[in-house]
Protein backbone atom coordinates (compact mmCIF):
# COMPACT_ATOMS: atom_id res chain seq x y z
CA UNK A 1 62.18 -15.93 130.20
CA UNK A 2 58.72 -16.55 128.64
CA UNK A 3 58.63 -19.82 129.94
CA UNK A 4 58.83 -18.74 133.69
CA UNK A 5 55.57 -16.70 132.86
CA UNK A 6 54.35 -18.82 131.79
CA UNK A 7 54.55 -21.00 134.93
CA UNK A 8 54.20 -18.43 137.24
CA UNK A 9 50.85 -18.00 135.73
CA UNK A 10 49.73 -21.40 135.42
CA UNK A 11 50.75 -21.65 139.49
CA UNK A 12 48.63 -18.91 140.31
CA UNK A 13 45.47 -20.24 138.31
CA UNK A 14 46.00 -23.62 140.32
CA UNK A 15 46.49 -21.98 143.26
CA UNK A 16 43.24 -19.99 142.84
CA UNK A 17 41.68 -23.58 141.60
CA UNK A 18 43.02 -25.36 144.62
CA UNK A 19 41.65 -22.94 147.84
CA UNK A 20 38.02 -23.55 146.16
CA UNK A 21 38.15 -27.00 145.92
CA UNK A 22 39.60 -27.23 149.44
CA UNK A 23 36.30 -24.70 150.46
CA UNK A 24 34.21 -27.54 148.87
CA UNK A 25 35.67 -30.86 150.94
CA UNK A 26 35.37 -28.89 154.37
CA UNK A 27 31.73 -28.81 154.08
CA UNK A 28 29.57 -31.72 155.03
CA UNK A 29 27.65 -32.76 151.90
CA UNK A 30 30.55 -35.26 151.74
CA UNK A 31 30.97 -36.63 154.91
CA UNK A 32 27.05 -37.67 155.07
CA UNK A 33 26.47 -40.10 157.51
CA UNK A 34 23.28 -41.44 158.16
CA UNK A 35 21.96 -44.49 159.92
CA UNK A 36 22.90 -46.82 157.50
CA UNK A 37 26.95 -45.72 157.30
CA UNK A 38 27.80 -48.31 160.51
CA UNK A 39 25.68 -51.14 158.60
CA UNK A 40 27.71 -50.13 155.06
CA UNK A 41 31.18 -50.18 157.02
CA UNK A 42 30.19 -53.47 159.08
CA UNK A 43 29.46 -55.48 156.05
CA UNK A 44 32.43 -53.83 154.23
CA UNK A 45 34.81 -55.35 156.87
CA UNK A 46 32.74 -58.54 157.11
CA UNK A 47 33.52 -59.40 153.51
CA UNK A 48 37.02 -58.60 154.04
CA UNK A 49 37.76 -60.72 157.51
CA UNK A 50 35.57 -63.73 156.29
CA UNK A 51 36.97 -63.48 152.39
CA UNK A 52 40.26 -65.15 153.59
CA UNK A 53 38.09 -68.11 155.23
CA UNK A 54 35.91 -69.06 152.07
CA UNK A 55 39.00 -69.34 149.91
CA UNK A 56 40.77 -71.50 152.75
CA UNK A 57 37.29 -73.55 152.47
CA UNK A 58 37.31 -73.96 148.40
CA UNK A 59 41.53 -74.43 148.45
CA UNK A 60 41.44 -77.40 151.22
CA UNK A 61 38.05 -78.46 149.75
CA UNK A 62 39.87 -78.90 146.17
CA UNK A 63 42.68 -80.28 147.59
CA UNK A 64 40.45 -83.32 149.15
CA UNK A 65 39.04 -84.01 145.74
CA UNK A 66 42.72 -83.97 143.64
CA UNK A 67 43.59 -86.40 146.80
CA UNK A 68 40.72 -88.82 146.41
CA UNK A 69 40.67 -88.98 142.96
CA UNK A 70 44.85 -89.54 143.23
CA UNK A 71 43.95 -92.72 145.48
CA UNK A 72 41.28 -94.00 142.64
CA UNK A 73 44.07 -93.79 140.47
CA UNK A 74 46.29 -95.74 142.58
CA UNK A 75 44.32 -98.15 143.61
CA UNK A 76 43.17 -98.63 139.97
CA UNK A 77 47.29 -99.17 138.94
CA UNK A 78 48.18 -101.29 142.50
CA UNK A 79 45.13 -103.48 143.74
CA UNK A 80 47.19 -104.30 146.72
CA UNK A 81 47.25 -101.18 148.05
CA UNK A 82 44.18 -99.97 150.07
């Protein structure tokens, strides 16, 4: 029984925790948006479109090289080949 109390109690200080906390995130000191927001979300979402595209760049760029150094190899072991 003293552990129901005990819970009831602890629910009603986080209840009394949680409606000022709630009070706090209506209010606008944190939803501040100034001029420079757009610029901070555009370049946010730049990196994240164009992110993809650089790695495709370095991945087929690698690629190349492990391919052109493969046919120095083979040409080194097989002179007929060209």
């Amino acid at each position: 029984m003293n552990h129901i109390w005990v819970k009831i109690i602890l629910m009603l200080l986080g209840s009394i925790g949680a409606s000022t906390a709630q009070a706090a995130v209506d209010s606008y000191r944190f939803a501040h948006v100034t001029i420079a927001t757009p610029w901070y979300i555009f370049i946010f979402l730049l990196m994240g479109v164009f992110a993809p595209f650089v790695l495709m760049a370095v991945l087929a760029w690698r690629n190349a090289a492990r391919k052109s150094d493969r046919e120095i190899a083979d040409a080194d072991h097989h002179p007929s080949v060209k």
